[in-house]
Protein backbone atom coordinates (compact mmCIF):
# COMPACT_ATOMS: atom_id res chain seq x y z
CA UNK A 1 89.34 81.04 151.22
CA UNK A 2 85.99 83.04 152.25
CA UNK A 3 83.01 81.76 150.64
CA UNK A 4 81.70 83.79 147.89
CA UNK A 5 78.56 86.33 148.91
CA UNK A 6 75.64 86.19 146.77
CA UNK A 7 75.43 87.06 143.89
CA UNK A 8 73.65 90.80 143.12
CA UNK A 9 71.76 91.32 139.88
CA UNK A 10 70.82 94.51 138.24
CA UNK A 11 68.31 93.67 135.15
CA UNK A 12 69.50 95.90 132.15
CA UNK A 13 66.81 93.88 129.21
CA UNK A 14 64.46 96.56 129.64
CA UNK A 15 66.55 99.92 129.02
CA UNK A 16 70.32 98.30 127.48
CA UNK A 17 68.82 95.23 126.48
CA UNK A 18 66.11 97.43 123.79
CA UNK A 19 67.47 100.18 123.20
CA UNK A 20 69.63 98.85 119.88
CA UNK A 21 66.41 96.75 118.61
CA UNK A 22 65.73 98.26 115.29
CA UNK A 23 62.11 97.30 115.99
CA UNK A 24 60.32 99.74 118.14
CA UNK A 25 58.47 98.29 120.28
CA UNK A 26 54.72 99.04 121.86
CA UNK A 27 55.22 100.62 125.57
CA UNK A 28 53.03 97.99 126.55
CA UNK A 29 54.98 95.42 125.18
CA UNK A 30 57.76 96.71 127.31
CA UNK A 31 55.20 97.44 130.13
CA UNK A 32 54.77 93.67 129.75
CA UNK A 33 58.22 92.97 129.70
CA UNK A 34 59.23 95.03 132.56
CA UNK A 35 55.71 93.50 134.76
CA UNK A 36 57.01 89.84 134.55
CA UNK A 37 60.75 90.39 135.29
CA UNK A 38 58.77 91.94 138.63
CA UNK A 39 57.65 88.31 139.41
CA UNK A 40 61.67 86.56 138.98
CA UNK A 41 62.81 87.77 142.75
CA UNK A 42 65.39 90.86 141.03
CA UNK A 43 65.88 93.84 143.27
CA UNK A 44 66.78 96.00 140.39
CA UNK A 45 65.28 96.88 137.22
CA UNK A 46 66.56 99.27 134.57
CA UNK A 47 63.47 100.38 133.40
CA UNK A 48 64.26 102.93 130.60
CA UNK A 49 66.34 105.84 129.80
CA UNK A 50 65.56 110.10 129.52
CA UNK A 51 67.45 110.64 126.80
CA UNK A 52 67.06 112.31 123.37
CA UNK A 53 64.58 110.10 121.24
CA UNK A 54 66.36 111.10 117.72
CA UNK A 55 69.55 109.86 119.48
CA UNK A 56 67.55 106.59 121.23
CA UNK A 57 64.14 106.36 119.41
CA UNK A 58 63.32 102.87 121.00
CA UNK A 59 63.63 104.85 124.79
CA UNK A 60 61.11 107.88 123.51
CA UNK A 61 58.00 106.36 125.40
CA UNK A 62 59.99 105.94 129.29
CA UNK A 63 57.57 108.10 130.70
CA UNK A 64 55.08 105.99 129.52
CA UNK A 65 56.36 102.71 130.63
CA UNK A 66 57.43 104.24 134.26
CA UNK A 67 53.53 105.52 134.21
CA UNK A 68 52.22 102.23 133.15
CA UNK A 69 54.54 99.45 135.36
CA UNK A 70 53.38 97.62 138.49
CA UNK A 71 55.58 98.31 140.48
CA UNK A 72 56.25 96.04 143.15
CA UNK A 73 57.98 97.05 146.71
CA UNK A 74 61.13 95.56 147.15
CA UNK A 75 62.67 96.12 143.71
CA UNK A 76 64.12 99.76 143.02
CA UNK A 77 62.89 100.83 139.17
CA UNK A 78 66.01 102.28 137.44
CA UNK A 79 66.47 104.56 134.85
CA UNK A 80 70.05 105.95 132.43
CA UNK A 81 69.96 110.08 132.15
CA UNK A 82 72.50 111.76 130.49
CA UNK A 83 72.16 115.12 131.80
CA UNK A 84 70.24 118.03 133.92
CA UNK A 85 66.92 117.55 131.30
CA UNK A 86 66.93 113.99 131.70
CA UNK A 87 67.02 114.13 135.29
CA UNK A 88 63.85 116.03 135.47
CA UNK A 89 62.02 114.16 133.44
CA UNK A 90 63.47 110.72 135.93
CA UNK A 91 62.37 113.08 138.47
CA UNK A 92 58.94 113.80 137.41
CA UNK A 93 58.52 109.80 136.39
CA UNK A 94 59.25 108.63 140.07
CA UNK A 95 62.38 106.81 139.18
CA UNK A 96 64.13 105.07 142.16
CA UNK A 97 67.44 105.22 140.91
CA UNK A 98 69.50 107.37 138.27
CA UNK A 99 72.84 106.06 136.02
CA UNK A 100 74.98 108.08 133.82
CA UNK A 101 77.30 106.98 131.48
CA UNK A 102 80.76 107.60 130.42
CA UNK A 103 84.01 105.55 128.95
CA UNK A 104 86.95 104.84 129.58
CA UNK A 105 87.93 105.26 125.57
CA UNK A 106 88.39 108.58 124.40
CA UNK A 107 87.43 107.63 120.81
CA UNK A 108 84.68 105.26 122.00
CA UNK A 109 82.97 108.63 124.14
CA UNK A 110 83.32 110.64 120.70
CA UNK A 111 81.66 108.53 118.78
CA UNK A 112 79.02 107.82 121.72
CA UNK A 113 78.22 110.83 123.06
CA UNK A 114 80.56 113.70 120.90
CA UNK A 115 82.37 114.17 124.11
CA UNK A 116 85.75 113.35 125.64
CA UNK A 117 85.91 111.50 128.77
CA UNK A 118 86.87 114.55 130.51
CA UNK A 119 83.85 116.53 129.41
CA UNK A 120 80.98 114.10 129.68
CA UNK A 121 82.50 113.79 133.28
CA UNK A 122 81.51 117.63 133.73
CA UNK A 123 78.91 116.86 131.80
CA UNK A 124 76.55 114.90 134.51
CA UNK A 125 78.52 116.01 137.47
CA UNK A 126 74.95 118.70 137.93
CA UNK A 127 72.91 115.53 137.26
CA UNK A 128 74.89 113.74 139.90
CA UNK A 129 74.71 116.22 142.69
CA UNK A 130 70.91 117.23 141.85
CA UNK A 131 70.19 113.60 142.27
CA UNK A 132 71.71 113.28 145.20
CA UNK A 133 70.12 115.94 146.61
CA UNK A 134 66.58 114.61 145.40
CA UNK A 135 67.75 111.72 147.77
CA UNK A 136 68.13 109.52 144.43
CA UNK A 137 71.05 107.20 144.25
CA UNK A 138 73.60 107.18 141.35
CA UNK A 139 75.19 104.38 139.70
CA UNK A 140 77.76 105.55 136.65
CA UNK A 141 78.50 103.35 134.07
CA UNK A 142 82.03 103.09 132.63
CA UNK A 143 82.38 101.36 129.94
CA UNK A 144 85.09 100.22 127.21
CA UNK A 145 86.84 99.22 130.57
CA UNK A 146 88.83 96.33 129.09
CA UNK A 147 89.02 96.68 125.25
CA UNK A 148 87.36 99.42 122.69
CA UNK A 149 86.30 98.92 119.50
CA UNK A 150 88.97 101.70 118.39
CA UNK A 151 91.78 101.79 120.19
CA UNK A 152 91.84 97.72 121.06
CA UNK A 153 93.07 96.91 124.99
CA UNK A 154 92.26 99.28 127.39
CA UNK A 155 94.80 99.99 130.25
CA UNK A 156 93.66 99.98 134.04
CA UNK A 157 95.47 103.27 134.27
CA UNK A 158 92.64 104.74 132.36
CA UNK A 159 89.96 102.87 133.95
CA UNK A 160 91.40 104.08 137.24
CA UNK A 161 91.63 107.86 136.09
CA UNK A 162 88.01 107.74 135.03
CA UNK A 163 86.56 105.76 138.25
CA UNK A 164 88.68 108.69 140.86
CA UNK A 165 87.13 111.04 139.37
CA UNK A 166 83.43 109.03 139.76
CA UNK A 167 84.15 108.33 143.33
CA UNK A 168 85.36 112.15 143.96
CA UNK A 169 81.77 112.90 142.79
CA UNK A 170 79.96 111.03 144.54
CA UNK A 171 78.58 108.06 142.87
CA UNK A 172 77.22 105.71 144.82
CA UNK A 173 78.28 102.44 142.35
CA UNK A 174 79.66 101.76 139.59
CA UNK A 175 78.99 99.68 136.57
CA UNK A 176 82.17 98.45 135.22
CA UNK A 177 81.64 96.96 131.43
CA UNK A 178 83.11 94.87 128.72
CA UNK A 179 81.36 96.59 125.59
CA UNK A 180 82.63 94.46 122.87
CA UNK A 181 82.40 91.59 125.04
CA UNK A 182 86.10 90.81 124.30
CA UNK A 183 87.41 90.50 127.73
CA UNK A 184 88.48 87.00 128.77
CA UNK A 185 89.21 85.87 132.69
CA UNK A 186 92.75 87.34 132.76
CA UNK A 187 91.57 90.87 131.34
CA UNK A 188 89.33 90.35 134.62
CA UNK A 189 91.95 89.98 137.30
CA UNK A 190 94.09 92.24 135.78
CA UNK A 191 91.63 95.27 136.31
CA UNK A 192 90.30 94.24 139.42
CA UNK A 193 93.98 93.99 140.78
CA UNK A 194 94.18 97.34 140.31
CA UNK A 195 90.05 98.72 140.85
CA UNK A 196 89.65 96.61 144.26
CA UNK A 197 92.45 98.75 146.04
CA UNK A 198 90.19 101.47 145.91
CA UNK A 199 86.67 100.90 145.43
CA UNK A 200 85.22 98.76 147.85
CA UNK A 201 83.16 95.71 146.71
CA UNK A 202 80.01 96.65 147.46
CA UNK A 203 80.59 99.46 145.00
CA UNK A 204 81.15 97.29 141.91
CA UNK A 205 79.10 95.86 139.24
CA UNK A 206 80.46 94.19 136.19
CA UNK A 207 78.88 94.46 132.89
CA UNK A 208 79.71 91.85 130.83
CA UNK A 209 78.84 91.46 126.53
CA UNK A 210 78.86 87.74 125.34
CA UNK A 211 80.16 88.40 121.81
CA UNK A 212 82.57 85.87 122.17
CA UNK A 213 81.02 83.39 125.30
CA UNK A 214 83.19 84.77 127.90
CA UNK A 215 81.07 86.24 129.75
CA UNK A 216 79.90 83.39 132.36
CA UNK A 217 83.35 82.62 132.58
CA UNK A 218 84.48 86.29 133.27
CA UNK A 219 81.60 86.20 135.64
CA UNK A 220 82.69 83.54 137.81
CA UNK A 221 86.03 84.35 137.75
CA UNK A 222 85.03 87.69 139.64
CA UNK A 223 82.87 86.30 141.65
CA UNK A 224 84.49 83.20 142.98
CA UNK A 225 88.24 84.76 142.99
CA UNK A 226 87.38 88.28 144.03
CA UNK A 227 84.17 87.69 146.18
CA UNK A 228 82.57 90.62 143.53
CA UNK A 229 79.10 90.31 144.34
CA UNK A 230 77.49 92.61 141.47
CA UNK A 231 76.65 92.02 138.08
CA UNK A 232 74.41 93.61 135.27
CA UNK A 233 72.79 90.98 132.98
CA UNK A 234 69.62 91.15 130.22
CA UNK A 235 66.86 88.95 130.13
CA UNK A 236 66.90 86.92 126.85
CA UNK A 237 70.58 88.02 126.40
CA UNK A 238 69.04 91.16 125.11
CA UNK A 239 71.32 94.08 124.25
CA UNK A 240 74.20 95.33 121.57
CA UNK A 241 75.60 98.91 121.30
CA UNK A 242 75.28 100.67 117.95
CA UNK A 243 78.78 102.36 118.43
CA UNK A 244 80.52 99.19 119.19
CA UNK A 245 80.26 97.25 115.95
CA UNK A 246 79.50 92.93 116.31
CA UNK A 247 79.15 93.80 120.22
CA UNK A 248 76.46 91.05 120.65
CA UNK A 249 73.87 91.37 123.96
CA UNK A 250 74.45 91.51 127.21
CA UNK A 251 74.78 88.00 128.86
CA UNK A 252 71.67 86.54 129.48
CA UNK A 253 70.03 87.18 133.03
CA UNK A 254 68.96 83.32 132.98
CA UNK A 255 72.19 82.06 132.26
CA UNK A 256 74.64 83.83 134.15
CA UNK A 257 72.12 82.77 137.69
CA UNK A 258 71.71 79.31 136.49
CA UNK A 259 76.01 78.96 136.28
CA UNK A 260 75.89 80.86 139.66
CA UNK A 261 73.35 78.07 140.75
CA UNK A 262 75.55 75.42 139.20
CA UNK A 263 78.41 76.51 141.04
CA UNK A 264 76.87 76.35 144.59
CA UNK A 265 75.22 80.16 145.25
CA UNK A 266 71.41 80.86 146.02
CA UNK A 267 70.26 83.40 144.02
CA UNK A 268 66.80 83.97 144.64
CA UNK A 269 65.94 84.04 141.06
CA UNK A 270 63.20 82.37 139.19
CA UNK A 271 64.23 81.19 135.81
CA UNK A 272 61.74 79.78 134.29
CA UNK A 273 60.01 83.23 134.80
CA UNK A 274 62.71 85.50 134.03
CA UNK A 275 63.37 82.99 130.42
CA UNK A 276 59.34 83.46 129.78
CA UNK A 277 59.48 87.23 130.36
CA UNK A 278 61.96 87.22 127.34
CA UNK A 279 60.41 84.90 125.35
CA UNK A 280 56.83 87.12 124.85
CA UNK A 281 59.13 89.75 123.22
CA UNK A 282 60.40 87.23 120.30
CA UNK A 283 57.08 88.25 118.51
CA UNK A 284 57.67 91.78 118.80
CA UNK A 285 61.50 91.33 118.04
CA UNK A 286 61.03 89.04 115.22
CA UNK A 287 63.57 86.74 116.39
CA UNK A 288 64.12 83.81 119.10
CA UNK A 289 66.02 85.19 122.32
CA UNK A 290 69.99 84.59 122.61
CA UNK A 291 69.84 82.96 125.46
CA UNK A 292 70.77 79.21 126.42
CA UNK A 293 68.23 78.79 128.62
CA UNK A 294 65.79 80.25 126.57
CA UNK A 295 66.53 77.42 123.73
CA UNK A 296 66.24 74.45 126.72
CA UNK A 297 62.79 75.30 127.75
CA UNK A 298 61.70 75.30 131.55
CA UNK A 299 64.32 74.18 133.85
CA UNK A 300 64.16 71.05 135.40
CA UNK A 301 66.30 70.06 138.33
């Protein structure tokens, strides 16, 4: 067998990771945030989101934040827009990179975004080709990909549907997630039997939840059976979704390198810096962070 390629991160703590916190927090808390994660060798940051603040109140000051952030060349500043009003303000902020979002759960979109999958498809396909030519580059998240808080297993069939009709737009990668965190290792090679046919594996990240500690072992599984090189993870193990109920965070950036590490791959991470970076937000959070690293203290080899 091929070796495995290195592993690809794409930070999420910053716009996935807050945007459930029932605190609000400061923008220059998350100025803060977003400043140190600069200094942990990640390429990309997900640095906010344009979207309505009644619907996201915790992603109201991303202006602010993009305004405020040293940014540092070599890592691409990313931010979630969910339509043609949200791209302009990403425009106007300097963003480096756009997402959008859709599901592969019909009942999960509802209750997300009061759309079908079909419609919030048409939805951003004028943010999606204004991006593109703004010379921005477009990631579109999928999510419910493997089981939904409503309807239970999700099929590949619909995961399929959904990502042909990403592709036929134009995306340039796609974020492939496990909302509910639910997914286990065979849920993993069943999809990417059928997604790898198609969508070539430069093009995928997978977004995993750790609601019930799968998702290292989901992560390696994709990574050292299907050479998938790209994964979204959250400082801290930051994150939750309000319309996917007991969803816990995203898996912990720290974590998820330091199993990659374990397991033979250079990341170029720093984890001592990326487990501080989420540790100066436990003040503002009013909580410790999730993560396992984060409850060792600093690594040592």
């Amino acid at each position: 067998m091929s070796a495995a390629p290195r592993p690809r991160f794409v930070e999420v703590g910053p716009r996935d990771g807050l945007q459930n916190e029932k605190r609000t927090l400061p923008p220059a808390a998350k100025i803060a945030f977003i400043d140190a994660l600069s200094q942990a060798g990640l390429e990309e940051i997900e640095a906010g989101a344009f979207v309505s603040p009644q619907a996201v109140p915790q992603m109201a000051d991303s202006s602010e934040v993009f305004e405020g952030i040293k940014r540092k060349e070599g890592i691409r500043y990313s931010a979630l827009v969910p339509n043609e009003k949200g791209l302009e303000r990403a425009l106007q902020a300097k963003v480096d990179k756009i997402a959008v979002f859709t599901a592969a759960s019909e009942s999960f979109n509802q209750r997300n975004i009061n759309a079908s999958v079909a419609q919030s498809i048409e939805r951003f396909r004028p943010v999606v080709l204004k991006a593109r030519q703004s010379g921005l580059p477009v990631r579109a998240y999928v999510s419910t990909a493997f089981h939904c808080p409503y309807e239970g297993r999700i099929g590949p069939e619909k995961v399929m549907a959904v990502v042909g009709d990403l592709l036929e737009m134009g995306v340039d990668e796609l974020s492939i997630g496990d909302t509910i965190g639910r997914a286990s290792p065979v849920d993993v090679r069943r999809l990417l039997d059928a997604l790898l046919p198609v969508l070539p594996l430069e093009r995928v990240f997978l977004h995993f939840h750790d609601t019930y500690g799968m998702a290292v072992a989901n992560a390696l599984t994709a990574w050292q059976e299907y050479k998938v090189p790209g994964f979204d993870s959250s400082a801290g193990g930051l994150g939750g979704c309000p319309y996917a109920p007991g969803a816990s965070g995203n898996v912990a950036t720290e974590d998820l390198a330091f199993a990659f590490s374990a397991c033979g791959a250079e990341t170029g991470l720093d984890l001592d810096n990326i487990r501080a970076a989420a540790a100066c937000l436990e003040t503002h959070l009013g909580r410790p962070m999730a993560s396992h690293l984060g409850r060792v203290g600093p690594i040592r080899s």
